[in-house]
N, C-alpha and C. Protein backbone atom coordinates (compact mmCIF):
# COMPACT_ATOMS: atom_id res chain seq x y z
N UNK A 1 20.20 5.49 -12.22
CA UNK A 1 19.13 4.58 -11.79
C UNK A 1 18.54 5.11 -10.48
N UNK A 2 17.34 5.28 -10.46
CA UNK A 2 16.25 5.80 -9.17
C UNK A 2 16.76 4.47 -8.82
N UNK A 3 15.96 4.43 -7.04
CA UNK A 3 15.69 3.43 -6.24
C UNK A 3 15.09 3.76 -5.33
N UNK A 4 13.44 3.41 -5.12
CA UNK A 4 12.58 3.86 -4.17
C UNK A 4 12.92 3.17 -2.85
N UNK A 5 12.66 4.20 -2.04
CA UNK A 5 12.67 2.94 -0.33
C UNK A 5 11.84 3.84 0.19
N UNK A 6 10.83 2.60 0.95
CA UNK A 6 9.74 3.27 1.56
C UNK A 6 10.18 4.22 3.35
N UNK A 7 9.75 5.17 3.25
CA UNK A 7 10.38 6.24 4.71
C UNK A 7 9.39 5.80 5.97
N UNK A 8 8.70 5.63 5.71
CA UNK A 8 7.18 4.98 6.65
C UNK A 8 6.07 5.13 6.21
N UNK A 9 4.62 4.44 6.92
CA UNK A 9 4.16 3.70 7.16
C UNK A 9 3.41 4.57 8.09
N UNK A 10 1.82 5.00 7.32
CA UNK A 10 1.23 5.25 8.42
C UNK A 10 -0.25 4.94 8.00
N UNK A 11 -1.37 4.31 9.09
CA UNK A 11 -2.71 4.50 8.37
C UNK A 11 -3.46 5.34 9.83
N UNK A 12 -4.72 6.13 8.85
CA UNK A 12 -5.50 6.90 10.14
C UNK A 12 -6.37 5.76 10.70
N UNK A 13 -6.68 4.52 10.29
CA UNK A 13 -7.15 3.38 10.92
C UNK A 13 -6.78 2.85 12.31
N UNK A 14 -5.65 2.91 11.96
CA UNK A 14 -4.75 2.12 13.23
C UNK A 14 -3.58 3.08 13.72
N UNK A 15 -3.41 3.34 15.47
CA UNK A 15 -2.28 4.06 15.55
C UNK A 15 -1.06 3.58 15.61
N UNK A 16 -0.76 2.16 15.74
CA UNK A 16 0.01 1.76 15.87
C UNK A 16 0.46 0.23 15.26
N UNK A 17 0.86 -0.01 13.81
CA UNK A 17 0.49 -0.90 12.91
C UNK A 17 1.18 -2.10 13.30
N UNK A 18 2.39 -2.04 14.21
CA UNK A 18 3.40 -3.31 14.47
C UNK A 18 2.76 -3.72 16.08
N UNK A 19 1.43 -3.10 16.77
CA UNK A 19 1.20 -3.56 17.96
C UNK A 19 -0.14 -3.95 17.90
N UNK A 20 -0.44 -3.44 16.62
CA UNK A 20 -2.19 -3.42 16.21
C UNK A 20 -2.43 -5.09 16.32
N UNK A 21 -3.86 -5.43 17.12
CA UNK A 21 -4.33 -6.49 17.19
C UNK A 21 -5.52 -6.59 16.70
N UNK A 22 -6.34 -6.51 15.85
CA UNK A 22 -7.80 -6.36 15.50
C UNK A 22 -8.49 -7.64 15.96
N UNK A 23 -9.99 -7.22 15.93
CA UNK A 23 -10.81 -8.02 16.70
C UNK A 23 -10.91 -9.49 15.94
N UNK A 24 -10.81 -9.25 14.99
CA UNK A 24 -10.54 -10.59 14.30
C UNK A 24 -9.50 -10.54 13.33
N UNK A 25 -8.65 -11.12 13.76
CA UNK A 25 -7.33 -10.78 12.53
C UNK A 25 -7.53 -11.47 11.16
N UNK A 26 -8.51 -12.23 11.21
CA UNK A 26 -8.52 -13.25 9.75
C UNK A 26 -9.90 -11.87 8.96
N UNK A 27 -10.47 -11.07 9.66
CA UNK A 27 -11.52 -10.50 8.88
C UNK A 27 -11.09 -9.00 9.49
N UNK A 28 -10.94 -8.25 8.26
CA UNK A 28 -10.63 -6.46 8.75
C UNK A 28 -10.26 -6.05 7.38
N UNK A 29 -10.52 -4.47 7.71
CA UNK A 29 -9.83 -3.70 6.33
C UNK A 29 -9.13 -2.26 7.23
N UNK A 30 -8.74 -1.89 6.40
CA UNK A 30 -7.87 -0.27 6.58
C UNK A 30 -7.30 0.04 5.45
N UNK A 31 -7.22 1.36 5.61
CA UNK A 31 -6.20 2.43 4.59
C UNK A 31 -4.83 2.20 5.53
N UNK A 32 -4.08 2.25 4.42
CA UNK A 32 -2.58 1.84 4.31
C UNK A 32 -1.97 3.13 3.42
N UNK A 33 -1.06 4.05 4.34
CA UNK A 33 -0.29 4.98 3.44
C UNK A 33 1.37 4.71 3.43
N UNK A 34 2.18 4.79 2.98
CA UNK A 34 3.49 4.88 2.24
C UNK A 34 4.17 6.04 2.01
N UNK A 35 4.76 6.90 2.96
CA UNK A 35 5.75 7.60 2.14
C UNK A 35 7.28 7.33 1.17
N UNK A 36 6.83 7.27 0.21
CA UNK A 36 8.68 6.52 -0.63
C UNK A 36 9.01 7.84 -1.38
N UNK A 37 10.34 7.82 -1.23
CA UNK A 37 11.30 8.53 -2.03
C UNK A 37 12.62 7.45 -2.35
N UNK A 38 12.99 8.76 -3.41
CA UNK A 38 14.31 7.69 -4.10
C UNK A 38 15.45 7.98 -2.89
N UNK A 39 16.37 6.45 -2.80
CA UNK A 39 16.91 5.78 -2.00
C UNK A 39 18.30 6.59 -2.19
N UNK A 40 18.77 7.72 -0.83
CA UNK A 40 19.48 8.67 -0.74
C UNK A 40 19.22 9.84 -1.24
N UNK A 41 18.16 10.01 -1.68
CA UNK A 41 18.01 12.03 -1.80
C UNK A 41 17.11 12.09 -0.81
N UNK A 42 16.79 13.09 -1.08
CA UNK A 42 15.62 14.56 -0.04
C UNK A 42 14.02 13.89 -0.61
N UNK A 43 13.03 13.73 -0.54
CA UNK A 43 11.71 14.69 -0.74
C UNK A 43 11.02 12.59 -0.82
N UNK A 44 9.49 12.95 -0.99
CA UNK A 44 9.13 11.31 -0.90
C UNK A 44 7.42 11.91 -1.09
N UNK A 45 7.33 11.00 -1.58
CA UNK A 45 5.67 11.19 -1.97
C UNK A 45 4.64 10.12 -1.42
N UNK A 46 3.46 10.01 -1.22
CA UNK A 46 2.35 9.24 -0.58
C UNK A 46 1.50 8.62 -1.60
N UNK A 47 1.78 7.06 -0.97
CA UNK A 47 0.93 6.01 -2.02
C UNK A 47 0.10 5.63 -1.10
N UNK A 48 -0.85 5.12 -1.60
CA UNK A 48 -2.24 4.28 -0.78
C UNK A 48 -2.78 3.26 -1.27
N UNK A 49 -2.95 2.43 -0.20
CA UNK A 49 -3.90 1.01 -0.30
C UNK A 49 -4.94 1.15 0.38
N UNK A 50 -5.76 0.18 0.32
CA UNK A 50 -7.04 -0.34 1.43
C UNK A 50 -6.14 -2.11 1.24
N UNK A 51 -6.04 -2.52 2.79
CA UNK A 51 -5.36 -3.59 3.44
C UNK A 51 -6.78 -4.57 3.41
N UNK A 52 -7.00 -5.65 3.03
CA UNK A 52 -8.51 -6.19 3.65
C UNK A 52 -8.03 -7.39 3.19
N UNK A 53 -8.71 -8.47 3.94
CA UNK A 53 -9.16 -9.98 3.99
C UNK A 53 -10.31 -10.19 3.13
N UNK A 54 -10.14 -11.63 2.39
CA UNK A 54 -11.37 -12.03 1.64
C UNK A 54 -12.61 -12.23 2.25
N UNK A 55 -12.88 -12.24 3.50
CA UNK A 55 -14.04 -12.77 4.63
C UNK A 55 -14.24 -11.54 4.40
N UNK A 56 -13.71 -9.99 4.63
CA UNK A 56 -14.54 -8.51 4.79
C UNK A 56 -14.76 -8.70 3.19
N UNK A 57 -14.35 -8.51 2.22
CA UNK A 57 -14.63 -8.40 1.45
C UNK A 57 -16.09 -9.16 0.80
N UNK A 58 -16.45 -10.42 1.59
CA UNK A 58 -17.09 -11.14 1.28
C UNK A 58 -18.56 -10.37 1.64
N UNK A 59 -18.08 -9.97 2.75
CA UNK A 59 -19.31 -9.47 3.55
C UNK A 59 -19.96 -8.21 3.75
N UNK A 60 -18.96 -6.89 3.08
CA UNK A 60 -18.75 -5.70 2.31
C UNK A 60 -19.83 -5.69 0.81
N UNK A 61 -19.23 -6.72 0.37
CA UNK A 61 -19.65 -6.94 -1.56
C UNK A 61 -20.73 -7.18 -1.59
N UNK A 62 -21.94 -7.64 -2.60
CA UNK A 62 -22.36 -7.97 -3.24
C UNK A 62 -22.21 -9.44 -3.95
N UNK A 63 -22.66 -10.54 -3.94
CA UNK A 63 -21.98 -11.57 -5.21
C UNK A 63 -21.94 -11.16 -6.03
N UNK A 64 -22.74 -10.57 -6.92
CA UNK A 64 -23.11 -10.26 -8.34
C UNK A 64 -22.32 -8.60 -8.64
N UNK A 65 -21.48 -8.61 -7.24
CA UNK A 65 -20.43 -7.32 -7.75
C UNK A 65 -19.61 -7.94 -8.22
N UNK A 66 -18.71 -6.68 -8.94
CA UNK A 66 -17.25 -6.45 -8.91
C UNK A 66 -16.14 -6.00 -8.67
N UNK A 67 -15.44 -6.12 -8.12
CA UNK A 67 -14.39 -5.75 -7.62
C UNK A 67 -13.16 -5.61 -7.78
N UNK A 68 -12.30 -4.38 -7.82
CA UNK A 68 -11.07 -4.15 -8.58
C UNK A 68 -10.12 -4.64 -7.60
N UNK A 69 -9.06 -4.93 -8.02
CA UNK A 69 -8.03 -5.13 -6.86
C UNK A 69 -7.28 -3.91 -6.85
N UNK A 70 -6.93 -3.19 -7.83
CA UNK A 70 -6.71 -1.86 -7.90
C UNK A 70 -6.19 -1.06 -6.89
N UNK A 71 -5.04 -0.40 -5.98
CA UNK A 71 -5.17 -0.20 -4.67
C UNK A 71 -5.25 -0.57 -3.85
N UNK A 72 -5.43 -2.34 -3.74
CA UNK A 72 -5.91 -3.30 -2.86
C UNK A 72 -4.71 -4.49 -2.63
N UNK A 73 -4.76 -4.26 -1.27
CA UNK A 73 -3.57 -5.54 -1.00
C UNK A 73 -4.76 -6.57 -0.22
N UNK A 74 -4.34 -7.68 -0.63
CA UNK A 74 -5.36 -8.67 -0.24
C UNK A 74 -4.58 -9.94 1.03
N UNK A 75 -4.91 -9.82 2.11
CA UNK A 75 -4.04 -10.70 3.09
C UNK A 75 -5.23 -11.82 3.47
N UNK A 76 -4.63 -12.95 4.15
CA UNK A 76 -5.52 -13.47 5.03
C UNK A 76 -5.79 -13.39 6.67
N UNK A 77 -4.64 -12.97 7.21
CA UNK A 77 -4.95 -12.45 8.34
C UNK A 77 -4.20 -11.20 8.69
N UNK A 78 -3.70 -10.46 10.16
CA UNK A 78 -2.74 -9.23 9.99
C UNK A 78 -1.66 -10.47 10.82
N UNK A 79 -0.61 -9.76 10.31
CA UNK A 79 0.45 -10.17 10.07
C UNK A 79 1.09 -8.87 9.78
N UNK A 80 1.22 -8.00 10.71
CA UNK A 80 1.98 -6.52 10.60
C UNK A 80 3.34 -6.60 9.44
N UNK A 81 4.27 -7.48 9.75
CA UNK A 81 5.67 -8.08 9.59
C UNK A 81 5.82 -8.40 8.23
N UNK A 82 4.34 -9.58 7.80
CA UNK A 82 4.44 -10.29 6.63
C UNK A 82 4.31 -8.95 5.58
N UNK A 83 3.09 -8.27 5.76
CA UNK A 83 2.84 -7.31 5.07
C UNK A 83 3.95 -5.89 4.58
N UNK A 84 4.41 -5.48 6.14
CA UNK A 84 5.44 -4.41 5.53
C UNK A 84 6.78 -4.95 4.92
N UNK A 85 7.16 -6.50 5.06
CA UNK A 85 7.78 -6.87 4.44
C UNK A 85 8.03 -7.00 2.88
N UNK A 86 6.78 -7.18 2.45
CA UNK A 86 6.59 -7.85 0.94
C UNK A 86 6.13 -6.37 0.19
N UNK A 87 5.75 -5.48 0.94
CA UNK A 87 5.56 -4.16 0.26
C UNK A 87 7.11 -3.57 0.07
N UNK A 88 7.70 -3.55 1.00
CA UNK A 88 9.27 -3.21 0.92
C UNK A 88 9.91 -4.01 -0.26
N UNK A 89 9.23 -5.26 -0.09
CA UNK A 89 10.14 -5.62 -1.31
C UNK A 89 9.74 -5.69 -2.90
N UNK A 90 8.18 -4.86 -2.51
CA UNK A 90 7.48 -4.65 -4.13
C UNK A 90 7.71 -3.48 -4.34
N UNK A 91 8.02 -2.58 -3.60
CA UNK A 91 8.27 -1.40 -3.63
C UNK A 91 9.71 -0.87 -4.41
N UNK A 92 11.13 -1.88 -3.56
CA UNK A 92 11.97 -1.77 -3.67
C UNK A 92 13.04 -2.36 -5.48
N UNK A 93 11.36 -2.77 -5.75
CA UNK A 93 11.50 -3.68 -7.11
C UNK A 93 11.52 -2.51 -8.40
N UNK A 94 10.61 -1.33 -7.74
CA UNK A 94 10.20 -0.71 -8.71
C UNK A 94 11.48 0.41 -9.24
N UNK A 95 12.45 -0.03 -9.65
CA UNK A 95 13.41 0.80 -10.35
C UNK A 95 13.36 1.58 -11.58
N UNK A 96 13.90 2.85 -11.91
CA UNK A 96 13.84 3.74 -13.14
C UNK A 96 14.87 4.51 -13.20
N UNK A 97 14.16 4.94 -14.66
CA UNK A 97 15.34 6.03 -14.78
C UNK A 97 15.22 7.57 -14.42
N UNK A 98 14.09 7.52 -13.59
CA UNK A 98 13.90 8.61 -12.64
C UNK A 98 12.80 8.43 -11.92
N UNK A 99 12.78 9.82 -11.27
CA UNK A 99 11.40 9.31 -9.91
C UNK A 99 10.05 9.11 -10.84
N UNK A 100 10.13 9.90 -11.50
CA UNK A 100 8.26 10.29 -12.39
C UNK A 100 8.30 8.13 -12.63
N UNK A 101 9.29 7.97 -13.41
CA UNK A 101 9.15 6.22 -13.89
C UNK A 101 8.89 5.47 -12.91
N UNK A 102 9.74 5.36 -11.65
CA UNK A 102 9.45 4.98 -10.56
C UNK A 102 8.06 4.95 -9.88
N UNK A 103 7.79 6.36 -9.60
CA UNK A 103 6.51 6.32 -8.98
C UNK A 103 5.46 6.00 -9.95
N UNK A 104 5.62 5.89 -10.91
CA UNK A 104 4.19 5.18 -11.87
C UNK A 104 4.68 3.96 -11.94
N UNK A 105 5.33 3.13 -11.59
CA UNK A 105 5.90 1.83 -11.32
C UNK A 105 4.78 1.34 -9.99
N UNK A 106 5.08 1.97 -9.00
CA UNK A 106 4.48 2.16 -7.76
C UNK A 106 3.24 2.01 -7.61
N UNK A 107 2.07 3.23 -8.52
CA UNK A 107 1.63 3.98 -8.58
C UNK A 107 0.68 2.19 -9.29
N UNK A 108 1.24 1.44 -10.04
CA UNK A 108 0.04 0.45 -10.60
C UNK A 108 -0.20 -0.58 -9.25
N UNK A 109 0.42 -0.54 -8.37
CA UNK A 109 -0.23 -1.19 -7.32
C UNK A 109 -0.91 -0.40 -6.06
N UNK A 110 -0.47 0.98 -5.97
CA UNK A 110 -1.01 1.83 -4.82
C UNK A 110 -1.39 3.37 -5.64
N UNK A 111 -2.19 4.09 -5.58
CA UNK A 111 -2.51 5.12 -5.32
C UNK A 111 -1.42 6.05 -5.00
N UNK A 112 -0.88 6.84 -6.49
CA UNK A 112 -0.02 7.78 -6.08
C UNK A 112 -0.80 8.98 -6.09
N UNK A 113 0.06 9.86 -4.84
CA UNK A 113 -0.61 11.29 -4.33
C UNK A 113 -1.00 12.13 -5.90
N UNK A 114 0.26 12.03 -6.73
CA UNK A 114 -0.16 12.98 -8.10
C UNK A 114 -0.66 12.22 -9.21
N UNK A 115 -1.31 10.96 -9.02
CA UNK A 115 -1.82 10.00 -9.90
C UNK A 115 -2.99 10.97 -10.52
N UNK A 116 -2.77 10.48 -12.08
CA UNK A 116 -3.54 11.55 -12.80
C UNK A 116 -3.49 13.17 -12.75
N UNK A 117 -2.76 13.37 -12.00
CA UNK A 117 -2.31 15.09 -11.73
C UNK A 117 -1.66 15.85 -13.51
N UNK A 118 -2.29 16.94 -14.15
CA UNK A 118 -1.55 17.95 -15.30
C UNK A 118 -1.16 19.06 -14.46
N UNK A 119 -0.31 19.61 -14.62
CA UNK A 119 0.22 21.08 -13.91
C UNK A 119 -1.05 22.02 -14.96
């Protein structure tokens, strides 16, 4: 049995995600990256989100768009804590019978680095 655990946590948005205060915490977006590997070996691969509030989104969109959630974690305000919490534990959900299963486990809520990749 794999078991992913996320290694860190980095976005080029923000340098510092557990001190980050944005100008309005109820309205913002960012890229959100993930390095996870399976839980006790070597090596870890990079997943991605865009982090955003329904107010940016509101004001980003279109009405008459649409919008995937796809890649998208949807909060109402930042909440550094709430967030790397509940990813740790969606993350930590995603069990297999190897990494490839795992990370396409992953991979339907974030953006994996070899998503869609053929050698």
């Amino acid at each position: 049995m794999t078991i992913p655990e996320i290694r860190y946590f980095h976005s080029p948005d923000i340098d510092d995600l557990e001190r980050h205060v944005p100008a309005d915490p109820s309205h913002f977006s960012f890229l959100l990256s993930m390095l996870v590997g399976p839980k006790d070996e070597e090596g870890e691969e990079a997943f991605e989100m865009v982090v955003s509030t329904p107010s940016w989104l509101t004001d980003r969109y279109f009405p008459d768009e649409v919008v995937s959630g796809s890649d998208r974690l949807i909060v109402f305000d930042y909440d550094w804590n709430r967030i790397e919490a509940y990813l740790r534990k969606r993350v930590s959900a995603c069990t297999g019978g190897d990494w490839h299963e795992v990370a396409s486990k992953i991979g339907r809520f974030a953006r994996w680095e070899f998503q869609d990749y053929e050698p």
